[in-house]
PDB file of N, CA and C in Angstrom:
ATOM      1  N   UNK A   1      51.072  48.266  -4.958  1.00  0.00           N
ATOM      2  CA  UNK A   1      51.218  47.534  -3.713  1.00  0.00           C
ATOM      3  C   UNK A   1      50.109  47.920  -2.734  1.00  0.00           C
ATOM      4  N   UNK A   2      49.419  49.197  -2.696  1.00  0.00           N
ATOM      5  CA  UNK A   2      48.799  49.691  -1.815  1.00  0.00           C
ATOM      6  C   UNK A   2      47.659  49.323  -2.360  1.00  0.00           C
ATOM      7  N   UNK A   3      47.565  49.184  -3.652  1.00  0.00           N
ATOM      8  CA  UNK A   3      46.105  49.033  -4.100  1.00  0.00           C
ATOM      9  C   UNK A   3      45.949  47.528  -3.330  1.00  0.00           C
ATOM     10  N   UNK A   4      46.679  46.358  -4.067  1.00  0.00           N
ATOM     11  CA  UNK A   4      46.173  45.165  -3.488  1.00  0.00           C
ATOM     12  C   UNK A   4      46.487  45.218  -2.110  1.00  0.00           C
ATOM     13  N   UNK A   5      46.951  45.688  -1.321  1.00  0.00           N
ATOM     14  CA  UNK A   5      46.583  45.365   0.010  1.00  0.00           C
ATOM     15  C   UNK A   5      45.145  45.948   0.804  1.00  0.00           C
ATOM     16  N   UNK A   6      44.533  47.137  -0.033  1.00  0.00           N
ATOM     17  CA  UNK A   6      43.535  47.241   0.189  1.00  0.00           C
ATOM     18  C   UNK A   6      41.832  46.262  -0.582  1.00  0.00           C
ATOM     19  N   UNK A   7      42.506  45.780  -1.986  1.00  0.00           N
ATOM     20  CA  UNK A   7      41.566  44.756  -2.379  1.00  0.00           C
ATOM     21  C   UNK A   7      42.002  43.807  -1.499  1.00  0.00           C
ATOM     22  N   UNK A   8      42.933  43.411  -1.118  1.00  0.00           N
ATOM     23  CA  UNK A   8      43.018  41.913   0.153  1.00  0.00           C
ATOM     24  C   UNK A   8      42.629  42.503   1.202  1.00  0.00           C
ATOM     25  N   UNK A   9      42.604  43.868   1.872  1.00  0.00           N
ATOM     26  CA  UNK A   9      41.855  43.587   3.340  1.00  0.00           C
ATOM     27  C   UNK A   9      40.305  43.319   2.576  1.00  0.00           C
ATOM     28  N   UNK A  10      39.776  44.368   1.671  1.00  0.00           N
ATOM     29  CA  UNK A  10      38.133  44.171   1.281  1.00  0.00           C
ATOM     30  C   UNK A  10      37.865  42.739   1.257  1.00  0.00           C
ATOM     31  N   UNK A  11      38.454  41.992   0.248  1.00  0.00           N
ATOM     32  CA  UNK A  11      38.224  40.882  -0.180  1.00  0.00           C
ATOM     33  C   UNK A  11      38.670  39.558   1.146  1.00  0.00           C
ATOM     34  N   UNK A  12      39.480  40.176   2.051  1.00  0.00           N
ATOM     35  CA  UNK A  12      39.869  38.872   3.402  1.00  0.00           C
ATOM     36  C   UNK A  12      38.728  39.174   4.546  1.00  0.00           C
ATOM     37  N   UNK A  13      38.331  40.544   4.553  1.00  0.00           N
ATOM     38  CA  UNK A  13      37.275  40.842   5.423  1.00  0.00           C
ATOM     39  C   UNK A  13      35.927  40.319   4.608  1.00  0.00           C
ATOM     40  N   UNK A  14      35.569  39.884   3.984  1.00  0.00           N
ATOM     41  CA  UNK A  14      34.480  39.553   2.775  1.00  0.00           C
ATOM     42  C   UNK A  14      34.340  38.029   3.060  1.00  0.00           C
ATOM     43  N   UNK A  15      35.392  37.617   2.329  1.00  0.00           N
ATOM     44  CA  UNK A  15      35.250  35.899   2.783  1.00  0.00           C
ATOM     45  C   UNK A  15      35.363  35.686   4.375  1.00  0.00           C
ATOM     46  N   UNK A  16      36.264  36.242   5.020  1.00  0.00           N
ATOM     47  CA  UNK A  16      35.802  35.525   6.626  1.00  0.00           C
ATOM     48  C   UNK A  16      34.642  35.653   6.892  1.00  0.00           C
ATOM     49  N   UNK A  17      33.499  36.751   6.452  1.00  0.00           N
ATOM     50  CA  UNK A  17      31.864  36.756   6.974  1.00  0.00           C
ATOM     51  C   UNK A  17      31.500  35.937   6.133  1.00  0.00           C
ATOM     52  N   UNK A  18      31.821  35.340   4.952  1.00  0.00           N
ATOM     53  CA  UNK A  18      30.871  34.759   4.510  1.00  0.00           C
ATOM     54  C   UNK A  18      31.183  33.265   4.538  1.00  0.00           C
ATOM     55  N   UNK A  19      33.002  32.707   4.485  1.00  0.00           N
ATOM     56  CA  UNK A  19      32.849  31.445   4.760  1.00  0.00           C
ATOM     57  C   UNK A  19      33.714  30.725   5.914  1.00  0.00           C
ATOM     58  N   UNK A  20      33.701  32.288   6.826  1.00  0.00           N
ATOM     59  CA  UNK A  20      34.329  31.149   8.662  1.00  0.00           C
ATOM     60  C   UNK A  20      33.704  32.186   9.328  1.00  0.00           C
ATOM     61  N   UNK A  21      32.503  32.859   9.162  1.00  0.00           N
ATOM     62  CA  UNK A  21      32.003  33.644  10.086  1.00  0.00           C
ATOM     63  C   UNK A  21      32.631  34.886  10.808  1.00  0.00           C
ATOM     64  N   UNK A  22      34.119  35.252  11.615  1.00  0.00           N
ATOM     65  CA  UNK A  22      34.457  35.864  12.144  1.00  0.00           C
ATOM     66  C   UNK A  22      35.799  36.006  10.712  1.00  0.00           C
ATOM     67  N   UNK A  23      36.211  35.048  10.463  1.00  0.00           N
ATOM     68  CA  UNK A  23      37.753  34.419  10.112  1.00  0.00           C
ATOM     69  C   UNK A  23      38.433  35.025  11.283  1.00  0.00           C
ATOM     70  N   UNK A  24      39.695  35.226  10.823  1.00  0.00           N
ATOM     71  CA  UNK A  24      41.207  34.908  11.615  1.00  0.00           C
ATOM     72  C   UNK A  24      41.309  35.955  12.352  1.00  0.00           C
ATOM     73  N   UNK A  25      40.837  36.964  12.153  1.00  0.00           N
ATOM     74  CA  UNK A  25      41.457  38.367  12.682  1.00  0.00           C
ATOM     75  C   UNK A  25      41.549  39.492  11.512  1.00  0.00           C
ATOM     76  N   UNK A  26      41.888  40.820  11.632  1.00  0.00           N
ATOM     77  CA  UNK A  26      42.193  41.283  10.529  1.00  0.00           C
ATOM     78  C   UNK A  26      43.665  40.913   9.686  1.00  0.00           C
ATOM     79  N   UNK A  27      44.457  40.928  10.258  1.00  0.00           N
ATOM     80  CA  UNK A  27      45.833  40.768  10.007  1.00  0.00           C
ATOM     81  C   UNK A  27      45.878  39.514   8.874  1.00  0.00           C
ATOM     82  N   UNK A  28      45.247  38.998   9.748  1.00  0.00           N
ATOM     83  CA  UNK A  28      45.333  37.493   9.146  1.00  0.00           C
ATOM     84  C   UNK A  28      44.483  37.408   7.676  1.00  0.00           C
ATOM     85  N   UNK A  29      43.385  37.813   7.972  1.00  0.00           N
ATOM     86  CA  UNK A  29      41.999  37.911   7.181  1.00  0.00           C
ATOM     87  C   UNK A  29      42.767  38.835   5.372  1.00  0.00           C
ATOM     88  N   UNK A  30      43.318  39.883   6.036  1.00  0.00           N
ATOM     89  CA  UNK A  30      44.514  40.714   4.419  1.00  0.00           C
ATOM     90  C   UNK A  30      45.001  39.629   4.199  1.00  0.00           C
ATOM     91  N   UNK A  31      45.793  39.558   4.999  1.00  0.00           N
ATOM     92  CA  UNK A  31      47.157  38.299   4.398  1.00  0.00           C
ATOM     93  C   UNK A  31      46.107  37.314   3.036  1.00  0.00           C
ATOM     94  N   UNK A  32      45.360  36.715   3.944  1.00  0.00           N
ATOM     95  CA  UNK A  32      44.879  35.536   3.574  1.00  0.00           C
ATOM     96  C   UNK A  32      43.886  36.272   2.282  1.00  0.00           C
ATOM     97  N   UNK A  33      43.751  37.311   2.305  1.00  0.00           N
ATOM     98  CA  UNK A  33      42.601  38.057   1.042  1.00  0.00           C
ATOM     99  C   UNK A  33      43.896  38.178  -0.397  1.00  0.00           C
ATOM    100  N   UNK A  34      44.892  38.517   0.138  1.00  0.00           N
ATOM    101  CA  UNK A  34      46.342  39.379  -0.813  1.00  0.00           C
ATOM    102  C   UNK A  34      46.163  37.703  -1.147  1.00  0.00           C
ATOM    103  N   UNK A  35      46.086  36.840  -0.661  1.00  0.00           N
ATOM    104  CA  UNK A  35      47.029  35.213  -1.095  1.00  0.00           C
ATOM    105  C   UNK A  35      45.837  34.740  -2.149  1.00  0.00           C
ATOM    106  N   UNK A  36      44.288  34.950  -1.515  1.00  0.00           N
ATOM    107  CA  UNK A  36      43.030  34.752  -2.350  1.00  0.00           C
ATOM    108  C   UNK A  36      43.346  35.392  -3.449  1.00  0.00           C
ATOM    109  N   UNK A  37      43.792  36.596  -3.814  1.00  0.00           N
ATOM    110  CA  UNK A  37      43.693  37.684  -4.863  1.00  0.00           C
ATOM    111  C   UNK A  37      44.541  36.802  -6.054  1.00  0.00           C
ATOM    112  N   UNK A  38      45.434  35.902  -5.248  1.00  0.00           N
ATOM    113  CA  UNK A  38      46.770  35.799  -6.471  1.00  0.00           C
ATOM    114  C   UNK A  38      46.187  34.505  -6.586  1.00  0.00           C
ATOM    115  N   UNK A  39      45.592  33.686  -5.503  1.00  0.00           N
ATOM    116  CA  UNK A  39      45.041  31.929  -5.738  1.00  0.00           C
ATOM    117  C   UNK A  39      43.933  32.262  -7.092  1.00  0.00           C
ATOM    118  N   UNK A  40      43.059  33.004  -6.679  1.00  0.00           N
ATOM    119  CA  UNK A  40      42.001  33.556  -7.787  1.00  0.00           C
ATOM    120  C   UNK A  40      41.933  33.925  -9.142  1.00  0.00           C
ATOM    121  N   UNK A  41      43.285  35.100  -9.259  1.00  0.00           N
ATOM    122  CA  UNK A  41      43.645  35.345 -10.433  1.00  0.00           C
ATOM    123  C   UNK A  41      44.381  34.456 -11.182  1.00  0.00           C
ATOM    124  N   UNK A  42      45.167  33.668 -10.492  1.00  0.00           N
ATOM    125  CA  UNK A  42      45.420  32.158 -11.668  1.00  0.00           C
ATOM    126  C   UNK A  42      44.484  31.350 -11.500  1.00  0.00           C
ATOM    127  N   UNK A  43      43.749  30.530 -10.703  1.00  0.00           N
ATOM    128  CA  UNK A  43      42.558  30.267 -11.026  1.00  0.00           C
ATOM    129  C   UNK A  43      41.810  30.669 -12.278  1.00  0.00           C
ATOM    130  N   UNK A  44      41.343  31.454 -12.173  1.00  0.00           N
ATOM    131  CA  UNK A  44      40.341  32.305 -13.082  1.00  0.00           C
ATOM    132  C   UNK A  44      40.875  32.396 -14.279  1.00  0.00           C
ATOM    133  N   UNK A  45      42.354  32.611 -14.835  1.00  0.00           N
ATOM    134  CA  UNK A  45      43.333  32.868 -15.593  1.00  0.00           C
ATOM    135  C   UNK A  45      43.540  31.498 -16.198  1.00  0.00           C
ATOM    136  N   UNK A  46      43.275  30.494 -15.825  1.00  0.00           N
ATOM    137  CA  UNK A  46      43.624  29.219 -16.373  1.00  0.00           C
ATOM    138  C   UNK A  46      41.854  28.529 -17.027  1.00  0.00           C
ATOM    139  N   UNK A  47      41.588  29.087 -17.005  1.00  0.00           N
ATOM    140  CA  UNK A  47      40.031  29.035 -17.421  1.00  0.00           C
ATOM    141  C   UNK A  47      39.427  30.528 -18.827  1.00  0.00           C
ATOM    142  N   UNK A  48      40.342  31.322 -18.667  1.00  0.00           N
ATOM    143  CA  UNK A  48      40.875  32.131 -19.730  1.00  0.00           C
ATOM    144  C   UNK A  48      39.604  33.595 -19.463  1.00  0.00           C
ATOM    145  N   UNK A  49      39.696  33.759 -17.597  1.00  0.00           N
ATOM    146  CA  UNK A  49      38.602  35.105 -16.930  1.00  0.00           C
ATOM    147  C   UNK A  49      39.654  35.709 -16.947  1.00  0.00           C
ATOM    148  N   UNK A  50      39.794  37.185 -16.581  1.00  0.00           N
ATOM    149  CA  UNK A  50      40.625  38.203 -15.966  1.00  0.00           C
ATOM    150  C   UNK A  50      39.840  39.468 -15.989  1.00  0.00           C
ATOM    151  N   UNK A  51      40.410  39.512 -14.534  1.00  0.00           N
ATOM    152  CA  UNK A  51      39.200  40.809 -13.824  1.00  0.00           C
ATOM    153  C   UNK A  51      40.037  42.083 -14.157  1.00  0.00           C
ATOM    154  N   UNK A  52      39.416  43.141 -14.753  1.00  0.00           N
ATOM    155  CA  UNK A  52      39.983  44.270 -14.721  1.00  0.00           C
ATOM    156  C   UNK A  52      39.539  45.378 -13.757  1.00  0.00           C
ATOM    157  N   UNK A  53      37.960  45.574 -13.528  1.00  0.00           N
ATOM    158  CA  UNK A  53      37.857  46.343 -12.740  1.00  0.00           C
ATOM    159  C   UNK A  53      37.960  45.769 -11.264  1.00  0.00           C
ATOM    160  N   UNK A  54      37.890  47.149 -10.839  1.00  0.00           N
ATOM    161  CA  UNK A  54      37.929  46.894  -8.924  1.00  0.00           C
ATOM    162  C   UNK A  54      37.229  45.835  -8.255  1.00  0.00           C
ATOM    163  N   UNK A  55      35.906  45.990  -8.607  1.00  0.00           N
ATOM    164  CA  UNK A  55      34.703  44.904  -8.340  1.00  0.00           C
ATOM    165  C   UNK A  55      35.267  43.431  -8.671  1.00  0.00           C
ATOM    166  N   UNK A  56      35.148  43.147  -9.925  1.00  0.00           N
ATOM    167  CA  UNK A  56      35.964  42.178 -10.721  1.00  0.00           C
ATOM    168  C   UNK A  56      36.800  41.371  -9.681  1.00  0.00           C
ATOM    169  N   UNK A  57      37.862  42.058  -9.227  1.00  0.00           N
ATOM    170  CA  UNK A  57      39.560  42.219  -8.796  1.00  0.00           C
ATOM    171  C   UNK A  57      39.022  41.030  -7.374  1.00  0.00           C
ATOM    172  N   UNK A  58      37.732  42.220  -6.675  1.00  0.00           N
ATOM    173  CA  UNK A  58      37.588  42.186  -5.454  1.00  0.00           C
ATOM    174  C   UNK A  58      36.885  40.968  -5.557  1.00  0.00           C
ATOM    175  N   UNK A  59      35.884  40.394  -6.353  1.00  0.00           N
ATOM    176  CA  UNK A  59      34.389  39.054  -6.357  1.00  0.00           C
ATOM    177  C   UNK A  59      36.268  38.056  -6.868  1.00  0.00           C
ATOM    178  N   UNK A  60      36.879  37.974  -7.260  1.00  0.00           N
ATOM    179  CA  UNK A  60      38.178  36.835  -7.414  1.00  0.00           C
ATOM    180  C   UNK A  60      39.087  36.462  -6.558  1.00  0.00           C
ATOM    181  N   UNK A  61      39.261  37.938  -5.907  1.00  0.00           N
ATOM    182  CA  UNK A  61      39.893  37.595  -4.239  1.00  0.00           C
ATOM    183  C   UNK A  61      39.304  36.912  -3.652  1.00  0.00           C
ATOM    184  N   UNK A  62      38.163  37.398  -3.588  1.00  0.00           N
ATOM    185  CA  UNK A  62      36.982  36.912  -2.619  1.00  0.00           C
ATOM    186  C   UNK A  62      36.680  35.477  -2.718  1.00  0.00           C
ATOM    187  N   UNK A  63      36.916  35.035  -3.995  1.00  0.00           N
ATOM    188  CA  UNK A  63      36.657  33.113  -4.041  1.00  0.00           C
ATOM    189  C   UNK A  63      38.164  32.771  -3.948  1.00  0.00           C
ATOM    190  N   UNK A  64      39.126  33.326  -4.129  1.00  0.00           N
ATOM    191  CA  UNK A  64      40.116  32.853  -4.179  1.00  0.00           C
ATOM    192  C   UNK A  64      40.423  32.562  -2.299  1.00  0.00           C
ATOM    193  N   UNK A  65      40.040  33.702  -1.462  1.00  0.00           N
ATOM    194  CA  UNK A  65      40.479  33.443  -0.506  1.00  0.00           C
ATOM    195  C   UNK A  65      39.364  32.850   0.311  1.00  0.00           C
ATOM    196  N   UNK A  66      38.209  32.202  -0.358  1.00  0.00           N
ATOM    197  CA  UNK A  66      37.010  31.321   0.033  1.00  0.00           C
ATOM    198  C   UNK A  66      37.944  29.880   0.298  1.00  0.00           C
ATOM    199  N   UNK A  67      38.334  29.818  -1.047  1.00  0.00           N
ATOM    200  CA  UNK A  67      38.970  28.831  -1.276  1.00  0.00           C
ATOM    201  C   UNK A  67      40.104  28.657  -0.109  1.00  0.00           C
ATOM    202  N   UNK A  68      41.360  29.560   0.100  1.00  0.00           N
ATOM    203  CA  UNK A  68      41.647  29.256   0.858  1.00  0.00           C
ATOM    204  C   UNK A  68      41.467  29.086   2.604  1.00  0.00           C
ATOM    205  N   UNK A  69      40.316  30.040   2.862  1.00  0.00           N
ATOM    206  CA  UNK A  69      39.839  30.104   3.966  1.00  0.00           C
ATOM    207  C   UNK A  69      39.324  28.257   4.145  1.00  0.00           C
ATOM    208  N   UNK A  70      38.732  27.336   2.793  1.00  0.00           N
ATOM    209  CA  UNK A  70      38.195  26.384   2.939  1.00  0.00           C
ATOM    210  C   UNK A  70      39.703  25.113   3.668  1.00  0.00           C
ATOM    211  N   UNK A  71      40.494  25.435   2.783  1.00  0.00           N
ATOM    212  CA  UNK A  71      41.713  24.636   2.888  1.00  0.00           C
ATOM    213  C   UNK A  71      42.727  24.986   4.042  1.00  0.00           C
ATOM    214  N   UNK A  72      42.693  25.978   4.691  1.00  0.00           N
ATOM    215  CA  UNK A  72      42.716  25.948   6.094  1.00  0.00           C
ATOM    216  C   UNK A  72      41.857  25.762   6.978  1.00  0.00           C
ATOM    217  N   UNK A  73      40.672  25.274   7.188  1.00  0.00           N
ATOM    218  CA  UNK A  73      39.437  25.247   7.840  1.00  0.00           C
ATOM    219  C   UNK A  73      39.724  23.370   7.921  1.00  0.00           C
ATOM    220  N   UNK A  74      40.159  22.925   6.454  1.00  0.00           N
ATOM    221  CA  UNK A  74      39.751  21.341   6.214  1.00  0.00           C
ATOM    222  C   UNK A  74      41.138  20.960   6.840  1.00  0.00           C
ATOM    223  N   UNK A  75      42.420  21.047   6.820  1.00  0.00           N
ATOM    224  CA  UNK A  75      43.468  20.984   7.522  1.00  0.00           C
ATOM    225  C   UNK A  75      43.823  21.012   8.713  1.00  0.00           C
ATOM    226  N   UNK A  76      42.776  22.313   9.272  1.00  0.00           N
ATOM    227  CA  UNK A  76      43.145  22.543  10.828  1.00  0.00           C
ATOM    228  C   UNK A  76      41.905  21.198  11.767  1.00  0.00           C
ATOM    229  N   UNK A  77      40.900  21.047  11.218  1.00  0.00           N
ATOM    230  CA  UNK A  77      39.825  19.867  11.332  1.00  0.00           C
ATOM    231  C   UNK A  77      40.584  18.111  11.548  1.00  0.00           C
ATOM    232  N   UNK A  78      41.824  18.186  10.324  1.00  0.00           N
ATOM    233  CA  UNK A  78      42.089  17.026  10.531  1.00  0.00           C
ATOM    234  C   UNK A  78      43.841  17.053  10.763  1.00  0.00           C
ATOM    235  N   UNK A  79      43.942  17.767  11.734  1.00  0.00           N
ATOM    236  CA  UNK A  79      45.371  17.479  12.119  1.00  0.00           C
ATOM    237  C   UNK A  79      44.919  17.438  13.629  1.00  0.00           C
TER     238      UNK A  79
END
């Protein structure tokens, strides 16, 4: 439990610099890294990847919560 909440802050602090600039906050930025970690790993998992090391773990969060950083970005735009 402690591990992924520290690959979701790495990986939520990672994608907010790279695809909303600041993102959400920290709070928000974990949350949304822990949700990348699990969007990612089935992602990736349905394409037949799986990350074992740390790095790995962390570059899957990291698109996973790209991804979702994108789909809250495109939502909040058109509501």
């Amino acid at each position: 439990m402690i591990y992924s909440i520290i690959v979701g802050a790495i990986s939520g602090w990672l994608a907010g610099q790279l695809f909303k600039g600041k993102g959400f906050g920290f709070i928000m930025n974990v949350i949304i890294g822990i949700v990348g970690g699990i969007i990612g790993g089935w992602a990736f998992g349905l394409i037949g990847i799986y990350a074992y090391s740390l790095l790995g773990r962390i570059i899957v969060s990291v698109i996973g919560a790209g991804i979702l950083f994108w789909l809250i970005s495109f939502f909040n735009k058109h509501t």
